[in-house]
C-alpha atoms as a PDB file:
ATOM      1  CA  UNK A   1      28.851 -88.954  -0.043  1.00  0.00           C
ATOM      2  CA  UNK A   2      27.917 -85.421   1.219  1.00  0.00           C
ATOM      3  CA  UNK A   3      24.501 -84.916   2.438  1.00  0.00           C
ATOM      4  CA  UNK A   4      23.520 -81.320   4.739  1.00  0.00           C
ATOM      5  CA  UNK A   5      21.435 -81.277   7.858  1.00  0.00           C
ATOM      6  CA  UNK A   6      20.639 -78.442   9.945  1.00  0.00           C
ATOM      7  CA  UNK A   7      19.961 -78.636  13.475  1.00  0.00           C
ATOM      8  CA  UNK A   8      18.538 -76.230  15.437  1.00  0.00           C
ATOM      9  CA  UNK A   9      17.240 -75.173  18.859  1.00  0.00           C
ATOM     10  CA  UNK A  10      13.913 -73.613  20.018  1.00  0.00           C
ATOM     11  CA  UNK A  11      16.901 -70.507  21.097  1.00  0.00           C
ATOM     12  CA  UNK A  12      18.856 -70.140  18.088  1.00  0.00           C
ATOM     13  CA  UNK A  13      16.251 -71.656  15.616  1.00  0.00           C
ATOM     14  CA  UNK A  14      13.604 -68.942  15.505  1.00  0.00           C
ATOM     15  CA  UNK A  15      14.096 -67.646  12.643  1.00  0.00           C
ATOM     16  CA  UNK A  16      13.870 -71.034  10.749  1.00  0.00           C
ATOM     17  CA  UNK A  17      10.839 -71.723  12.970  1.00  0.00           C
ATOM     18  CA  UNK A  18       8.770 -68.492  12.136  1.00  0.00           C
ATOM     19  CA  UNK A  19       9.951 -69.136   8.501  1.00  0.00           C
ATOM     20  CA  UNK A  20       8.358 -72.788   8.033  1.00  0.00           C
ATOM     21  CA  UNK A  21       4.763 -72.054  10.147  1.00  0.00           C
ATOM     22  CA  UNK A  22       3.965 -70.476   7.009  1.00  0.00           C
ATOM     23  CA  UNK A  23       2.242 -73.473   5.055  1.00  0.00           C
ATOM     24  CA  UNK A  24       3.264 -72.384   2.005  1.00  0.00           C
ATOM     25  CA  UNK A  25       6.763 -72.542   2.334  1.00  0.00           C
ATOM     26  CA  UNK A  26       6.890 -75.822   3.656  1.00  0.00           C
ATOM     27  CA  UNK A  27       5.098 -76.810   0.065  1.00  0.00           C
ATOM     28  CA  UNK A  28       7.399 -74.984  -1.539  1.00  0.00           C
ATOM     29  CA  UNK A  29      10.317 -77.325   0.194  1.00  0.00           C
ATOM     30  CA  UNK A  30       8.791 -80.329  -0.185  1.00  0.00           C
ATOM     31  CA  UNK A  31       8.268 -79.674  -4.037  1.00  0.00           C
ATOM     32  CA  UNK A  32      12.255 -78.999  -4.595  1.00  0.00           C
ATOM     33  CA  UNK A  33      13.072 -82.083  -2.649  1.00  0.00           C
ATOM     34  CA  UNK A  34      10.508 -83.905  -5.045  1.00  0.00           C
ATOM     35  CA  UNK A  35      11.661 -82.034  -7.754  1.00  0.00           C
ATOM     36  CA  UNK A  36      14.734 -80.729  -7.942  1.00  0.00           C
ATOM     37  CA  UNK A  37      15.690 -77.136  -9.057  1.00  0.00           C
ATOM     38  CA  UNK A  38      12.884 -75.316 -10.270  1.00  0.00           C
ATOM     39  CA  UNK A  39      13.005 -71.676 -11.066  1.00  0.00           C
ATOM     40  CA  UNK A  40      10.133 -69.157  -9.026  1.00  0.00           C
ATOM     41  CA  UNK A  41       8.025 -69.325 -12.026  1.00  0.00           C
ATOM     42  CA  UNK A  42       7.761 -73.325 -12.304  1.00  0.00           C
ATOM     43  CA  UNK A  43       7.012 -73.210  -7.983  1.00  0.00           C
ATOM     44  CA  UNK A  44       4.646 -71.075  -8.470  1.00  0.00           C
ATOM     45  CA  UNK A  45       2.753 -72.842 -11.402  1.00  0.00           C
ATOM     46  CA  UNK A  46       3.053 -76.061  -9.946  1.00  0.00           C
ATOM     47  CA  UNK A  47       1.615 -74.641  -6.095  1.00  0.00           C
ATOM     48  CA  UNK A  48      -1.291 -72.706  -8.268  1.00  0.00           C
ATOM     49  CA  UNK A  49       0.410 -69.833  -6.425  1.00  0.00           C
ATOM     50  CA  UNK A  50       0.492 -66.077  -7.729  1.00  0.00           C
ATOM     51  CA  UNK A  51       3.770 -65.384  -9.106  1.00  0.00           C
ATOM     52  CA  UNK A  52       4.103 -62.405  -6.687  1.00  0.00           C
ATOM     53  CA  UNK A  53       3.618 -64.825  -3.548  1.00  0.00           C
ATOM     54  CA  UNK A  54       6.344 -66.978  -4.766  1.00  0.00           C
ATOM     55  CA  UNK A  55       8.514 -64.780  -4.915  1.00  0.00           C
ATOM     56  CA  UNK A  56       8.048 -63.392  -1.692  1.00  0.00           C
ATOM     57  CA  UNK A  57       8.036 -67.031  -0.455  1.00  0.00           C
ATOM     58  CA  UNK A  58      10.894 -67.496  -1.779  1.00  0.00           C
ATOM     59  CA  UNK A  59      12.907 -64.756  -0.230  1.00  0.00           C
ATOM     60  CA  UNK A  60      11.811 -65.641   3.075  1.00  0.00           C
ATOM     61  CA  UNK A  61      13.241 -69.260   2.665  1.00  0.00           C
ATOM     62  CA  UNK A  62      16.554 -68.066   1.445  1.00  0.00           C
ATOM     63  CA  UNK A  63      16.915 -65.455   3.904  1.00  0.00           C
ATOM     64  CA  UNK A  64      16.315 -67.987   6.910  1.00  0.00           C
ATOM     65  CA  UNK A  65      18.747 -70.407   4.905  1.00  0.00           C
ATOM     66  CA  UNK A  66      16.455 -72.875   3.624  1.00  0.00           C
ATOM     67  CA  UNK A  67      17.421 -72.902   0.144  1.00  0.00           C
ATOM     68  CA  UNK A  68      19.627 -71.614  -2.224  1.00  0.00           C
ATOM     69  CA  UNK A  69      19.055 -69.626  -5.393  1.00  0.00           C
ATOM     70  CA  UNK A  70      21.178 -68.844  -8.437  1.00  0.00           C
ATOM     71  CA  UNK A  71      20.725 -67.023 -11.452  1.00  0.00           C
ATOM     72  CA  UNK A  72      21.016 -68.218 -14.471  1.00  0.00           C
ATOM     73  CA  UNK A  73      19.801 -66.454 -17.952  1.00  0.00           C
ATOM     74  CA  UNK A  74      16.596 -66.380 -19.779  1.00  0.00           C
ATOM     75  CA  UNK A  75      15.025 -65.414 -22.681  1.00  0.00           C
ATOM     76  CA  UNK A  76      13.663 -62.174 -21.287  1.00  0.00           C
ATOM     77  CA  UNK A  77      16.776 -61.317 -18.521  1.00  0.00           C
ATOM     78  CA  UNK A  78      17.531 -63.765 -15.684  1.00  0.00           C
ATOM     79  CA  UNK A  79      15.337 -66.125 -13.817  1.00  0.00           C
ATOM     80  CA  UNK A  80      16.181 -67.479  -9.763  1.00  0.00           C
ATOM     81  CA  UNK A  81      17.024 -70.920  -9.734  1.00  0.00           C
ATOM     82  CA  UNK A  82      16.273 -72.864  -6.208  1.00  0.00           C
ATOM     83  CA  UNK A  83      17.275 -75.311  -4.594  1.00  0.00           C
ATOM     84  CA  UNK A  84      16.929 -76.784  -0.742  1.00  0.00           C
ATOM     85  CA  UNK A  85      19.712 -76.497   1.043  1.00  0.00           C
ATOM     86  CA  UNK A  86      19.186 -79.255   3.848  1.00  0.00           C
ATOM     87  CA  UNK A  87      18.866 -83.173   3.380  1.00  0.00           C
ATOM     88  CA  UNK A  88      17.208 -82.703   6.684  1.00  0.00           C
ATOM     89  CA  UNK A  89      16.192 -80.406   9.584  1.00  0.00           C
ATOM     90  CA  UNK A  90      16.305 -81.759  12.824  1.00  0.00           C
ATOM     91  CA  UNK A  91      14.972 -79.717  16.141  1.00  0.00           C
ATOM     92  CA  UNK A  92      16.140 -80.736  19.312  1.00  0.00           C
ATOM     93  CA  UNK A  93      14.839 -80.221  22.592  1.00  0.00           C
ATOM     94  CA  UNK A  94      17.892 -81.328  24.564  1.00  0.00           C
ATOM     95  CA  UNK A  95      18.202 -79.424  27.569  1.00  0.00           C
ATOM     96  CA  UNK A  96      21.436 -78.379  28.397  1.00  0.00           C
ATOM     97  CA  UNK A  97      22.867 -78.989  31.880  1.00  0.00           C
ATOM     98  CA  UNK A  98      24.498 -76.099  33.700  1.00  0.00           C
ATOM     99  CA  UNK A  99      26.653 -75.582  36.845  1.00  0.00           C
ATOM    100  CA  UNK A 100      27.369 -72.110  37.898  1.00  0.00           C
ATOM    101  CA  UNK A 101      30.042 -72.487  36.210  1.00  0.00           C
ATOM    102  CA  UNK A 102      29.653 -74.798  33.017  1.00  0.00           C
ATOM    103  CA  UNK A 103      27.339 -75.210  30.170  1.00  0.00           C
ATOM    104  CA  UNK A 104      27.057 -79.400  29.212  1.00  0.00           C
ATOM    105  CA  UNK A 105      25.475 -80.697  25.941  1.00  0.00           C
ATOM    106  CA  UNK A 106      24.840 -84.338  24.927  1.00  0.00           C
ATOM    107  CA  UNK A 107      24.986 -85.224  21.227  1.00  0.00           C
ATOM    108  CA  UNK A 108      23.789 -88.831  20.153  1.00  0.00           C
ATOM    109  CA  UNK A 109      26.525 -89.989  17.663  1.00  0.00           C
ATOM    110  CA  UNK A 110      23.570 -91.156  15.213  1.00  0.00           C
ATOM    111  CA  UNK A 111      22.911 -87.174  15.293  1.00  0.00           C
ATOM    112  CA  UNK A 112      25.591 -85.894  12.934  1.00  0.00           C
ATOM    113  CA  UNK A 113      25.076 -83.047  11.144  1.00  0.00           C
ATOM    114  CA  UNK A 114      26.808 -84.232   7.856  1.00  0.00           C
ATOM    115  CA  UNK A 115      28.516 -87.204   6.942  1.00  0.00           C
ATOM    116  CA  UNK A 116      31.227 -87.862   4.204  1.00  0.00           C
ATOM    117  CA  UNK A 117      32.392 -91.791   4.793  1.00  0.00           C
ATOM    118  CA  UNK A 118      33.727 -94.436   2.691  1.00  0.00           C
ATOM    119  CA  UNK A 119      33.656 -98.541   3.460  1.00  0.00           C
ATOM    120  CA  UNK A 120      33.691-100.714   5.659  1.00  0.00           C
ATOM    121  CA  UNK A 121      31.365 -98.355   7.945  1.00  0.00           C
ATOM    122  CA  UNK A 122      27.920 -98.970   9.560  1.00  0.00           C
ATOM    123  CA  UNK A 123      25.281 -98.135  12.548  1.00  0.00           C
ATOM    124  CA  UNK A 124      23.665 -99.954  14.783  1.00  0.00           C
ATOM    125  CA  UNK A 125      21.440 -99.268  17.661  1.00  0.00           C
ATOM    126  CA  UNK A 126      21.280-100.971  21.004  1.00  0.00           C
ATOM    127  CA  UNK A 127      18.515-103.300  19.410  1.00  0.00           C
ATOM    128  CA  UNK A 128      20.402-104.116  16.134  1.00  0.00           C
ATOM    129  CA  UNK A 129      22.199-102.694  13.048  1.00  0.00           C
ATOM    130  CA  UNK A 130      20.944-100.045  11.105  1.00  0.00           C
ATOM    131  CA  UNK A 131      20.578 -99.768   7.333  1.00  0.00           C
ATOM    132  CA  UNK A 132      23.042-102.148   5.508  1.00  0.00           C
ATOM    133  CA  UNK A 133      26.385-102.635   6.555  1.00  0.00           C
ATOM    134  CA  UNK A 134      29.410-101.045   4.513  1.00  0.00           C
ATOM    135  CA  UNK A 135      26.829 -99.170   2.297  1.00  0.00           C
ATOM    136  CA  UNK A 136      27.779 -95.015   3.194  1.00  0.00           C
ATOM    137  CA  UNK A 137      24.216 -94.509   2.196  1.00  0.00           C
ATOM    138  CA  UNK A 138      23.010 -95.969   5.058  1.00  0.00           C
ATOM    139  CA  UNK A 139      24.228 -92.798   6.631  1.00  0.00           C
ATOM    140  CA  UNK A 140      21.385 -90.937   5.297  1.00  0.00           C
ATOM    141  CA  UNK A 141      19.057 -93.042   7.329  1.00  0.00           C
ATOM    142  CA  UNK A 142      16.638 -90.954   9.601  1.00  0.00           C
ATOM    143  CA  UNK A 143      17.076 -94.217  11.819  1.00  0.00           C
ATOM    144  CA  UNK A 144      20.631 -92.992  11.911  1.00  0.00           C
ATOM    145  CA  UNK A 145      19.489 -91.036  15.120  1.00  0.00           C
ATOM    146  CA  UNK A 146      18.614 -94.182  17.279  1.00  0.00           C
ATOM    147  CA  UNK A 147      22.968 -95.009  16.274  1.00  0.00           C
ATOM    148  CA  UNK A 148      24.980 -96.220  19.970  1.00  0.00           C
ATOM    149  CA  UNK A 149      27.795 -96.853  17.642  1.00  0.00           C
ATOM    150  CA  UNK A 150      29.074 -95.751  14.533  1.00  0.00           C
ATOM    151  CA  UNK A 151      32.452 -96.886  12.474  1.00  0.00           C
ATOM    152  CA  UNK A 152      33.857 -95.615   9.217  1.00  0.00           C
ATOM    153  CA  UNK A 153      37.486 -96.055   7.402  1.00  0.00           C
ATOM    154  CA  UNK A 154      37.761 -93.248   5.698  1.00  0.00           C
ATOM    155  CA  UNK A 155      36.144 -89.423   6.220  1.00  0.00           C
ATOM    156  CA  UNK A 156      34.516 -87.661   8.581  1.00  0.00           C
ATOM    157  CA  UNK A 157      31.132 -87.072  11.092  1.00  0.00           C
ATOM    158  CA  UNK A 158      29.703 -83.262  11.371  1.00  0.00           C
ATOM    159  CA  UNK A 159      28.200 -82.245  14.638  1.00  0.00           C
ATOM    160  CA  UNK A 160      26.606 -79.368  15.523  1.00  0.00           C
ATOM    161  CA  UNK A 161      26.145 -77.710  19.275  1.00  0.00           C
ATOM    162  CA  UNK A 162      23.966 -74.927  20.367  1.00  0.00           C
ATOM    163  CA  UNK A 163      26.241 -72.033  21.251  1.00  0.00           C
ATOM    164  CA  UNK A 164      24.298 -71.817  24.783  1.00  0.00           C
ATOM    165  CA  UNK A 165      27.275 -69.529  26.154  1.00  0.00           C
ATOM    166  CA  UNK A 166      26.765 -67.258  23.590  1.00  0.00           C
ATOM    167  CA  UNK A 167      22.877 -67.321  24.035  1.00  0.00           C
ATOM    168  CA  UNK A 168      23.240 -66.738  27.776  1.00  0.00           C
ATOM    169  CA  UNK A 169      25.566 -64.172  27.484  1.00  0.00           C
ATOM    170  CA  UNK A 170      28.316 -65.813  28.781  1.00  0.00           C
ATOM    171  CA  UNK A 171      32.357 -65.928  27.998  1.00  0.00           C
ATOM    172  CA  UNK A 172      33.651 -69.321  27.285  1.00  0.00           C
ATOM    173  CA  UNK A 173      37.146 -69.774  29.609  1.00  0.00           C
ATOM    174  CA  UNK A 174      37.999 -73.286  28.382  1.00  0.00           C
ATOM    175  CA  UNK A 175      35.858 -75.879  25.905  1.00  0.00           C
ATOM    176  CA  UNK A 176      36.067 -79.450  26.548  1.00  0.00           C
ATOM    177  CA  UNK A 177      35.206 -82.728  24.513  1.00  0.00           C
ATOM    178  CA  UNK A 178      35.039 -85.808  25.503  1.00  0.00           C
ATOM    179  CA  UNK A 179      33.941 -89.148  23.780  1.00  0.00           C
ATOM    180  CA  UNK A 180      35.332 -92.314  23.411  1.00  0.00           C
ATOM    181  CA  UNK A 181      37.122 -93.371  20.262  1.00  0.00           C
ATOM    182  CA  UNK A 182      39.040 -96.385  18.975  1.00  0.00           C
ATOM    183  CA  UNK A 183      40.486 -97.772  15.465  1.00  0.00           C
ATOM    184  CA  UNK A 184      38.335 -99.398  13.403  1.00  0.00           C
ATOM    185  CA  UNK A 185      39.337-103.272  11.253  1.00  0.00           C
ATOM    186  CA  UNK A 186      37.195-105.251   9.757  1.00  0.00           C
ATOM    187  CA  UNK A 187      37.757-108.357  13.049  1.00  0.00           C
ATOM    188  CA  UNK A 188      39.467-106.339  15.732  1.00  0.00           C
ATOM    189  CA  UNK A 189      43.100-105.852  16.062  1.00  0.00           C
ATOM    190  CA  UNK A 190      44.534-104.271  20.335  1.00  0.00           C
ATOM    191  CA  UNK A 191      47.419-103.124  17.510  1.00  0.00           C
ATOM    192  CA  UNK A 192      45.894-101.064  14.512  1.00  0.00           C
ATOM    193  CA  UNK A 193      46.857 -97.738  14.594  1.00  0.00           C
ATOM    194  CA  UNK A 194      44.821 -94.642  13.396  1.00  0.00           C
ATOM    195  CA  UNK A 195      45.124 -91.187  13.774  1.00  0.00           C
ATOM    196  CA  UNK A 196      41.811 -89.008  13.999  1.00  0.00           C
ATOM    197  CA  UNK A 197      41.217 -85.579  13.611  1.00  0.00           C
ATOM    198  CA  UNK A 198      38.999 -83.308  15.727  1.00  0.00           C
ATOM    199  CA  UNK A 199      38.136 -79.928  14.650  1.00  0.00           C
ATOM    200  CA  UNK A 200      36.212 -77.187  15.951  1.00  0.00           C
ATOM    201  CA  UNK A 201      34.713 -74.582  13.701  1.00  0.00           C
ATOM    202  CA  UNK A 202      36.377 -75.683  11.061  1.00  0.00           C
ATOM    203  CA  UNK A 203      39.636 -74.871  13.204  1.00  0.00           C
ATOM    204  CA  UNK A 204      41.798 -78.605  13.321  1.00  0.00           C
ATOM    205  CA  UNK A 205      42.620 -78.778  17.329  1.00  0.00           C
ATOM    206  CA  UNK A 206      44.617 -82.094  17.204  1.00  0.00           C
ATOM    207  CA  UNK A 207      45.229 -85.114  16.382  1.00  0.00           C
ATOM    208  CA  UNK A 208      45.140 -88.754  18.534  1.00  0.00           C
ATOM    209  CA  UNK A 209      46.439 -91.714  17.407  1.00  0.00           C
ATOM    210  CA  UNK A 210      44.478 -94.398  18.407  1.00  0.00           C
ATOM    211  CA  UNK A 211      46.041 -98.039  19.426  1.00  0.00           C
ATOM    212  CA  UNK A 212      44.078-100.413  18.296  1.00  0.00           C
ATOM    213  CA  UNK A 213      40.193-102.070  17.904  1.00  0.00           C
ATOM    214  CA  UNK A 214      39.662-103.901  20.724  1.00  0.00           C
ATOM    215  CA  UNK A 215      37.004-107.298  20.614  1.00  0.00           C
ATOM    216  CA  UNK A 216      39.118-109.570  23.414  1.00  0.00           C
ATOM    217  CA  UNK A 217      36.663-108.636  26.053  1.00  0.00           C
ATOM    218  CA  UNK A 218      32.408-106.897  25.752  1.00  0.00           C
ATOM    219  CA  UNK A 219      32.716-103.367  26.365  1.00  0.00           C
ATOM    220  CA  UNK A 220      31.073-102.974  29.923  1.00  0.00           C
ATOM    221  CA  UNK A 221      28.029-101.436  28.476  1.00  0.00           C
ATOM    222  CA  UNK A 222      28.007-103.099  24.927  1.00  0.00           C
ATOM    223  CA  UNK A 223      24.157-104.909  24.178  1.00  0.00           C
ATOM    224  CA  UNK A 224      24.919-109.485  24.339  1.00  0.00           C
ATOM    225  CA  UNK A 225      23.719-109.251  20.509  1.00  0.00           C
ATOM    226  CA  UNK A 226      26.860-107.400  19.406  1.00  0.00           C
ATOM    227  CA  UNK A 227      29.064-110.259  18.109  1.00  0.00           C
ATOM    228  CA  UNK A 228      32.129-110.207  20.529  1.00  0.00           C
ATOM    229  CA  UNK A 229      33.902-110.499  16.988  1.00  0.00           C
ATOM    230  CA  UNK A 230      33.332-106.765  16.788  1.00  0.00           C
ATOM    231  CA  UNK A 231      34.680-103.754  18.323  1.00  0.00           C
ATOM    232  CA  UNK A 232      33.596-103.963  21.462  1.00  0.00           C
ATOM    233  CA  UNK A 233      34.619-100.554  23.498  1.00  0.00           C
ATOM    234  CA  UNK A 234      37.621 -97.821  22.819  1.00  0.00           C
ATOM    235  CA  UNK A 235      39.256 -95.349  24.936  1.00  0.00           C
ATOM    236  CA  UNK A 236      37.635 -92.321  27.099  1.00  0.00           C
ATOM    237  CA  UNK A 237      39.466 -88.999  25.414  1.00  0.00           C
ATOM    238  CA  UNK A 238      39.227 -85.475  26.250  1.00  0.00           C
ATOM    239  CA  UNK A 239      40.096 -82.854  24.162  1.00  0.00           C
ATOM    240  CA  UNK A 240      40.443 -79.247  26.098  1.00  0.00           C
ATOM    241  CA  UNK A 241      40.840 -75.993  24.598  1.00  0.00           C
ATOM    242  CA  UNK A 242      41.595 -73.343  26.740  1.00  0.00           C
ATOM    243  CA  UNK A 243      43.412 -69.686  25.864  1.00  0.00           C
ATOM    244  CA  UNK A 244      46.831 -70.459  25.434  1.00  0.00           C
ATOM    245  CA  UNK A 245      46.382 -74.090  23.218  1.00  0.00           C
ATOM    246  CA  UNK A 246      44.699 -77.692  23.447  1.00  0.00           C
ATOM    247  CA  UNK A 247      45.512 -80.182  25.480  1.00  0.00           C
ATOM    248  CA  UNK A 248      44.262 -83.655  25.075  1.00  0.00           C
ATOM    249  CA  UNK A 249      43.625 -86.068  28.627  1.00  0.00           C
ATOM    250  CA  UNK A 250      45.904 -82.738  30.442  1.00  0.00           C
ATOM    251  CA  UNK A 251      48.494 -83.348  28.337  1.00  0.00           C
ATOM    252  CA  UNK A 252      49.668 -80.223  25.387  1.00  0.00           C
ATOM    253  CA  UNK A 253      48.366 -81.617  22.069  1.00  0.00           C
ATOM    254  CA  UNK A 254      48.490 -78.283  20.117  1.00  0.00           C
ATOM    255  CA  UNK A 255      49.050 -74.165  20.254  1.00  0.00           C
ATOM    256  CA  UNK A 256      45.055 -73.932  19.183  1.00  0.00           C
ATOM    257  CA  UNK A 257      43.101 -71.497  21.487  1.00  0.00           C
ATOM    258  CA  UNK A 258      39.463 -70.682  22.321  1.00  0.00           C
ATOM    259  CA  UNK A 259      40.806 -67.268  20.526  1.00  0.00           C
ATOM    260  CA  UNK A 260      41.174 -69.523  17.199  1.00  0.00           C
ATOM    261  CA  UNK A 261      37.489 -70.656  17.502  1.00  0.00           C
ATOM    262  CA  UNK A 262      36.150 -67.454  17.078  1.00  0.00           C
ATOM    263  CA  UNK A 263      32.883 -68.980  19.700  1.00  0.00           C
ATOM    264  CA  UNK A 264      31.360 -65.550  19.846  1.00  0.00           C
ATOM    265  CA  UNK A 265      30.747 -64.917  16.378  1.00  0.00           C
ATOM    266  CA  UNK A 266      28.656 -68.347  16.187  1.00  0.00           C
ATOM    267  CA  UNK A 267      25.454 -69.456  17.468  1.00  0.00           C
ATOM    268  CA  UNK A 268      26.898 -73.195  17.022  1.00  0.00           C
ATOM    269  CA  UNK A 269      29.920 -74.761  17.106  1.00  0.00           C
ATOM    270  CA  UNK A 270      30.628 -76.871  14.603  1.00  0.00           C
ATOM    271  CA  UNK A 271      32.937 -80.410  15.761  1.00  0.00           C
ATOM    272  CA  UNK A 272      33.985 -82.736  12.879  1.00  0.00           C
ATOM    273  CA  UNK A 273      36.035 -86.238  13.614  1.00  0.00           C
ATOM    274  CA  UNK A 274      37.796 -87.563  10.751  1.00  0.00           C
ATOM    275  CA  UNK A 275      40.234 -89.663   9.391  1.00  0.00           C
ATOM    276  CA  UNK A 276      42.321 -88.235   6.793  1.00  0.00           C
ATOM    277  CA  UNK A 277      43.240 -90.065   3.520  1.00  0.00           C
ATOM    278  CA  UNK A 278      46.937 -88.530   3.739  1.00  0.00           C
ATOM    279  CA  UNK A 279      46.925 -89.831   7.827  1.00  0.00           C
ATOM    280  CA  UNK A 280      50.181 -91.399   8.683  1.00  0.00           C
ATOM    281  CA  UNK A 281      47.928 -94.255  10.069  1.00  0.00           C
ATOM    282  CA  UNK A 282      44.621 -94.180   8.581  1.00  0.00           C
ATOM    283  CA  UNK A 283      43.261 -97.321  10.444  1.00  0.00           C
ATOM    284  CA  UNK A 284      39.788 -96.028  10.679  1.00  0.00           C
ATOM    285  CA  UNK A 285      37.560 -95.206  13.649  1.00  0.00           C
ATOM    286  CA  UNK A 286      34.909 -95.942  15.743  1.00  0.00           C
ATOM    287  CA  UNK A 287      32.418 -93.281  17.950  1.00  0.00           C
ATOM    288  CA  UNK A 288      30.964 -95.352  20.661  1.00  0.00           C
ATOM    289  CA  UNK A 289      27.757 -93.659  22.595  1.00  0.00           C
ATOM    290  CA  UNK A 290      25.496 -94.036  24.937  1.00  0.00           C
ATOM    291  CA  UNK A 291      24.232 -98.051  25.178  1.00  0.00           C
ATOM    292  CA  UNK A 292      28.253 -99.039  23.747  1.00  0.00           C
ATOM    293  CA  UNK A 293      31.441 -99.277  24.730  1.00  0.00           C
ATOM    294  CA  UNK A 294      32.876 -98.394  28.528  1.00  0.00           C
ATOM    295  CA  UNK A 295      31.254 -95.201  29.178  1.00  0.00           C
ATOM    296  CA  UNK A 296      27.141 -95.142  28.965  1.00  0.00           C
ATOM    297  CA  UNK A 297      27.991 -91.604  27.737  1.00  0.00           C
ATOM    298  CA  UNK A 298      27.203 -89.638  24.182  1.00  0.00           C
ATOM    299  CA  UNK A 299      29.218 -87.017  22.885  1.00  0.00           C
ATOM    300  CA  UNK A 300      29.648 -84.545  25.563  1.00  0.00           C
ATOM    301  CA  UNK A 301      30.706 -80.933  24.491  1.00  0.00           C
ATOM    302  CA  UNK A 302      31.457 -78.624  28.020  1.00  0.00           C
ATOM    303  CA  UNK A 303      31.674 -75.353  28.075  1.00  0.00           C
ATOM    304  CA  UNK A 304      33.298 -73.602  30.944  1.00  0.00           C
ATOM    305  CA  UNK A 305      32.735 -69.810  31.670  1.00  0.00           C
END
């Protein structure tokens, strides 16, 4: 299951923002998530719009990255084919918090950017579970973004951070993540190994193996109507990447670099955790946030200039 979302920023999402306060445009996205693909021609029939202002419309949506056009042949030359290009768009208002030294960001885990999962997985809130249980649709839920805690077996979460170093201006010395992970099996298991994936910008930083799913104790911050059955809290990691390599909890993980990451050619940086089909130990995973696990925390993304 692949699904795109697009999250943006009142600093680096102007351009979408400028873009969709035109009303027509916004029509003209809610008709090709109705409707499918639709050449300018059909859009333009079906919004009583003059062909001319379609067109125009049109542009303007694919330049801010809204949709995606094709071409495809006709009986009179070529016609544009278009399609949206987000599931969603989200706009958050999260204000970062900065030192004089360090940029901070909190993600929600329920606010992934993309998902591609297979079952047993799930979401719940701190008031109950989300969607159905082992269904990967469920993923597409727009309740998705109320999620404490989120599991999957197979496959990977997509998160995307506001650049704010680059928006300030600033240089990025080191880059740290931290969020706390464990294995996931259906029960719980302290001894279920599974090793999961963290890259950055599409840029594979490491790998930890996880020990186990833990359910022998409620995770200090875990809501009484989680079953103690389930996974109940996992393990506080932080992965650092500084100039010469990554380190995860201060100890070497990898040769990866900030250099690698290329952070000043993006105004986001892009984090996926996964779990690999070809893993030595593909035992799953779970992302615990704020309202679950040992640390009332979210997914914290630092950046240090």
């Amino acid at each position: 299951m692949t699904r795109k979302y697009l999250m943006i920023t009142p600093d680096d999402g102007q351009d979408v923002l400028r873009c969709l306060a035109v009303p027509a445009r916004l029509q003209i996205l809610k008709l090709l998530h109705a409707s499918g693909a639709m050449n300018v021609n059909e859009i333009a029939e079906t919004l009583s719009l003059p062909q001319s202002s379609a067109s125009i419309h049109v542009t303007a949506l694919e330049e801010a990255g809204l949709i995606i056009t094709t071409s495809q042949k006709a009986r009179r030359g070529s016609q544009k084919i278009c399609t949206a290009a987000h599931a969603e768009i989200l706009l958050s208002f999260g204000t970062p918090r900065e030192t004089n030294d360090a940029i901070e960001v909190s993600m929600p885990v329920g606010l992934y950017s993309g998902a591609e999962v297979l079952s047993p997985c799930g979401l719940c809130s701190d008031s109950g579970i989300i969607g159905y249980l082992d269904s990967p649709a469920t993923f597409l839920n727009p309740e998705r973004m109320r999620a404490g805690l989120l599991w999957f077996t197979r496959g990977h979460v997509d998160y995307q951070f506001p650049n704010n170093a680059r928006i300030a201006g600033r240089t990025v010395t080191e880059l740290e993540l931290r969020l706390e992970l464990s294995s996931e099996v259906p029960g719980t298991s302290a001894n279920w190994p599974s090793d999961i994936t963290v890259e950055i910008n599409g840029k594979p930083i490491g790998c930890w193996t996880a020990p186990g799913d833990y359910g022998d104790r409620r995770g200090v911050h875990t809501p009484s109507w989680w079953k103690l059955a389930g996974s109940q809290y996992g393990h506080l990691k932080s992965f650092r990447v500084t100039a010469d390599g990554t380190y995860l909890d201060g100890v070497r993980l990898s040769d990866v670099g900030l250099a690698a990451l290329d952070l000043e050619s993006h105004h986001s940086i892009r984090v996926r955790i996964a779990v690999h089909d070809d893993a030595e130990h593909p035992g799953g995973i779970n992302i615990f946030g704020r309202g679950f696990g040992n640390y009332d925390q979210d997914i914290v993304l630092t950046l240090n200039t």
